[in-house]
N, C-alpha and C. Protein backbone atom coordinates (compact mmCIF):
# COMPACT_ATOMS: atom_id res chain seq x y z
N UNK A 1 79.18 89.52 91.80
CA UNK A 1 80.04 90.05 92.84
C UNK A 1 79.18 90.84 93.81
N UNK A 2 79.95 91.15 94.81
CA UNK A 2 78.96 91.75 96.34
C UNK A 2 79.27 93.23 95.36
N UNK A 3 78.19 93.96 96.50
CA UNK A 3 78.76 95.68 96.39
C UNK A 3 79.66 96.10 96.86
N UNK A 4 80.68 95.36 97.79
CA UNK A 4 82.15 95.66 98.52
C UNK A 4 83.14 95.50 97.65
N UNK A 5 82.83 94.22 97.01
CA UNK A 5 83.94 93.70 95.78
C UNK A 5 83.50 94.87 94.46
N UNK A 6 82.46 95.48 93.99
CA UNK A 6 82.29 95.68 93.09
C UNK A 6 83.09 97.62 93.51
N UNK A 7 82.86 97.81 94.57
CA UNK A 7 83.24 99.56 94.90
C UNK A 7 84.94 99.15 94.90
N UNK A 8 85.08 97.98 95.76
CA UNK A 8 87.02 98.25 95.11
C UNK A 8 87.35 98.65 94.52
N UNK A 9 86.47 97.40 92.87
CA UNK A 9 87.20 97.40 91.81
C UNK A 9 86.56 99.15 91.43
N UNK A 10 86.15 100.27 91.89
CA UNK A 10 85.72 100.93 91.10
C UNK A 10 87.16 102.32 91.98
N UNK A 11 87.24 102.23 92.71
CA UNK A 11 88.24 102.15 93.58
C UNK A 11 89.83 102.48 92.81
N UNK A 12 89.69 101.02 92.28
CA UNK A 12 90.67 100.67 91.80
C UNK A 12 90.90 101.20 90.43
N UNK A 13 90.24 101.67 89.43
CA UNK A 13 89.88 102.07 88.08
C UNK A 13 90.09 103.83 88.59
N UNK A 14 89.98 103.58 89.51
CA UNK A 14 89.75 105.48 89.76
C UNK A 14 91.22 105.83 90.26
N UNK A 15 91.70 104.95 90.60
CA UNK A 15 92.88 105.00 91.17
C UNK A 15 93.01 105.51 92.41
N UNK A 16 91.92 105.40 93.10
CA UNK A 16 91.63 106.27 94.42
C UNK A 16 92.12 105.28 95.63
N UNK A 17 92.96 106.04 96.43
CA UNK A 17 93.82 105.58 97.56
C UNK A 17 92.84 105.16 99.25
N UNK A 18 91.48 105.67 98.53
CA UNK A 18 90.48 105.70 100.37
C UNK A 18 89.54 104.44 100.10
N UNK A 19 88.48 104.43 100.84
CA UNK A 19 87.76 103.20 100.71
C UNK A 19 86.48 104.07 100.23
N UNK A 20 86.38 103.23 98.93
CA UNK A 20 84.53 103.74 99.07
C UNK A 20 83.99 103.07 99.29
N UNK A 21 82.20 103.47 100.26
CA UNK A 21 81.59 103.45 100.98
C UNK A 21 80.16 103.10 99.85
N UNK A 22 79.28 102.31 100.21
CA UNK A 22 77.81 102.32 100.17
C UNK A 22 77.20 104.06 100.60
N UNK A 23 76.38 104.50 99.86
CA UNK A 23 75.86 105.68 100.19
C UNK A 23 76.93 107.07 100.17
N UNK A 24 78.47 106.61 99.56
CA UNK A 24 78.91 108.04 99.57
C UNK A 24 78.88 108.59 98.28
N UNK A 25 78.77 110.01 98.53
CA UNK A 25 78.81 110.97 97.32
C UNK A 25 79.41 110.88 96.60
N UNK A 26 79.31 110.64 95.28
CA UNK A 26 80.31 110.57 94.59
C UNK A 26 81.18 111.76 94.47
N UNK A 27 80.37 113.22 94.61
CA UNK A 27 81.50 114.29 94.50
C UNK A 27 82.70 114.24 95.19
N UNK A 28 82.22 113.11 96.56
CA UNK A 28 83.60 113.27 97.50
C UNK A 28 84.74 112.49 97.53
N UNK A 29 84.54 111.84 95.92
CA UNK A 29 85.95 111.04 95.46
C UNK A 29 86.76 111.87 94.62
N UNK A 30 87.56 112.14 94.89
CA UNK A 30 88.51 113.09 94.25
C UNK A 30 88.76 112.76 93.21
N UNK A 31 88.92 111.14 92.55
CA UNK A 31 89.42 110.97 90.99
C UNK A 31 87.59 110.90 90.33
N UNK A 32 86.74 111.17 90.77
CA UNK A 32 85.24 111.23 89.99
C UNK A 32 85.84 112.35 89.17
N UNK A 33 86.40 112.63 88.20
CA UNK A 33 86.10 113.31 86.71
C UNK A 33 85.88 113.08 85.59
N UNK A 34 86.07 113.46 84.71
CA UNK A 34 85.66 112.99 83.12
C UNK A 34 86.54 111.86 82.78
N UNK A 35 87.81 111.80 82.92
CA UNK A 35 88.62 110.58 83.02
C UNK A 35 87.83 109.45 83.81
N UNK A 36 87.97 110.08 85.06
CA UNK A 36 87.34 109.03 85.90
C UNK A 36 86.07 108.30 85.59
N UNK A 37 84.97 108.99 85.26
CA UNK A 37 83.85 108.68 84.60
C UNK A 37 83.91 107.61 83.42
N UNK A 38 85.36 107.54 82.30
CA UNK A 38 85.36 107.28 81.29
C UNK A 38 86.02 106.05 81.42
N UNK A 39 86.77 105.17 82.96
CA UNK A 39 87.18 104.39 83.33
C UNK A 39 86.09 103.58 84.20
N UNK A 40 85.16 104.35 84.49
CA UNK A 40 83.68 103.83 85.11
C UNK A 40 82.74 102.92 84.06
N UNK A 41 82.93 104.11 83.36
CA UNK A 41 81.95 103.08 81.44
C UNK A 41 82.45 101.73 81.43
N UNK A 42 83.85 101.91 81.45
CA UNK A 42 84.86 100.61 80.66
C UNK A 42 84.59 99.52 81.73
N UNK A 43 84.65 99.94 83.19
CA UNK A 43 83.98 98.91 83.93
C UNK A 43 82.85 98.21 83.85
N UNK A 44 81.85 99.05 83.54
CA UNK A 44 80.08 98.68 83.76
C UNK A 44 80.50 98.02 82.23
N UNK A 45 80.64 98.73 81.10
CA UNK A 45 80.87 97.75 79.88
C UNK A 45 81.29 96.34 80.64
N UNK A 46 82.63 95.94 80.87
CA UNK A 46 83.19 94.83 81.35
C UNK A 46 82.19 93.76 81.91
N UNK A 47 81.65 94.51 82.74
CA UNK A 47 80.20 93.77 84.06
C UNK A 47 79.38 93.69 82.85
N UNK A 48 79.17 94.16 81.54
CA UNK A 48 77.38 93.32 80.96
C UNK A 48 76.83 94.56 81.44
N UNK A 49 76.93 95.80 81.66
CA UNK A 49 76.16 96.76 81.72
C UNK A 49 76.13 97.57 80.80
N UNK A 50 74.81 97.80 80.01
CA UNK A 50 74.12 99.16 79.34
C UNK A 50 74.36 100.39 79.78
N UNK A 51 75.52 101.48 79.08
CA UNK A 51 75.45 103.13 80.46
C UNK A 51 76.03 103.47 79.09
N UNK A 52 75.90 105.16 79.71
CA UNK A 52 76.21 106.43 78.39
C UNK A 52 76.85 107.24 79.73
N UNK A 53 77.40 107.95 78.99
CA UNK A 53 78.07 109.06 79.88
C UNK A 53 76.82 110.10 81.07
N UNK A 54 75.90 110.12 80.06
CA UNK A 54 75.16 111.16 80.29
C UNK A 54 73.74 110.52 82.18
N UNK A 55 73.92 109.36 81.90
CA UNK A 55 73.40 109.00 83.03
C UNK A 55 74.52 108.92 84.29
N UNK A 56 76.01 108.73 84.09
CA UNK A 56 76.71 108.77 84.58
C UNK A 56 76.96 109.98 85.09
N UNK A 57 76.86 111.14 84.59
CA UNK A 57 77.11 112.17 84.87
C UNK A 57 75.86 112.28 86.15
N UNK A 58 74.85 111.97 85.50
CA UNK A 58 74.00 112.56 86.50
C UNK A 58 73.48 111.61 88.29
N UNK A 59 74.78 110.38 87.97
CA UNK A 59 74.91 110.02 89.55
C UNK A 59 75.21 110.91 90.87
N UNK A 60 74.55 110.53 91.77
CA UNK A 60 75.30 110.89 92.76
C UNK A 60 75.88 110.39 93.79
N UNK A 61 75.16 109.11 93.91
CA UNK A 61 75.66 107.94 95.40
C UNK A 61 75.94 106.65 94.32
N UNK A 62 77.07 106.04 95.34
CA UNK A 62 77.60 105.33 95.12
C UNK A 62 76.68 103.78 94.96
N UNK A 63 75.83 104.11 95.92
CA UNK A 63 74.64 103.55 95.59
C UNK A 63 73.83 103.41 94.46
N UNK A 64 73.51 104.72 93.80
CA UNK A 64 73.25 105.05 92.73
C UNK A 64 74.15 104.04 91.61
N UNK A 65 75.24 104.36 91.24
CA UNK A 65 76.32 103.58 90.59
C UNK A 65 76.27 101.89 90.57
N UNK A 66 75.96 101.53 92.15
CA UNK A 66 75.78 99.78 92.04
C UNK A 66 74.36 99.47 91.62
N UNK A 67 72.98 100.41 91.65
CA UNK A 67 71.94 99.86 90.93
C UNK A 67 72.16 100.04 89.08
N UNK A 68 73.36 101.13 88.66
CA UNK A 68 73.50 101.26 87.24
C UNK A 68 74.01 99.86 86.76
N UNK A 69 74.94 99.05 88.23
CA UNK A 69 75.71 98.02 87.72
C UNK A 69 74.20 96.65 87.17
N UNK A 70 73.47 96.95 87.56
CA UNK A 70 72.21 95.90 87.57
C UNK A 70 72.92 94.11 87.84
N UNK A 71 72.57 93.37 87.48
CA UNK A 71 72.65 92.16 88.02
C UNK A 71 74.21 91.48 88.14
N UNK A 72 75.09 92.26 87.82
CA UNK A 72 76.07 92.40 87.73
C UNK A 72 77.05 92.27 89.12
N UNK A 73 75.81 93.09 90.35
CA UNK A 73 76.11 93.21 91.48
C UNK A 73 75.08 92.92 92.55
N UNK A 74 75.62 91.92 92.99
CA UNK A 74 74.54 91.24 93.99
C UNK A 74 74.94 91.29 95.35
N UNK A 75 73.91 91.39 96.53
CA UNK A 75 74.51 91.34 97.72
C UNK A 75 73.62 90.24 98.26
């Protein structure tokens, strides 16, 4: 999947009503919390991705997040 299709679906897991963006902060998504984080895993699990909370935690761009997705997400 692209990185447009892949931020929907992350979007969509977060339950977040705005568009995320390539390069935005993750602080500035309002559902990014421990829930949110824990619906992020279940995604990257889903995609064939290797992640722990603890690297998750320490994202910050959304960018960041589509290189965790690794081949999973292609543009």
């Amino acid at each position: 999947m692209d990185s447009a299709t892949f931020l929907a679906k992350v979007a969509e897991v977060l339950d977040y009503d705005g568009d995320i963006a390539r390069g935005q902060n993750l602080e500035d998504i309002d559902m990014w919390d421990s829930l949110g984080i824990l619906s992020i895993v279940e995604l990257l699990e889903e995609l064939g991705a290797e992640v722990d909370i603890d690297t998750i935690n320490n994202l910050k761009t959304t960018d960041e997040l589509i290189a965790l997705a690794g081949g999973a997400v292609n543009d």
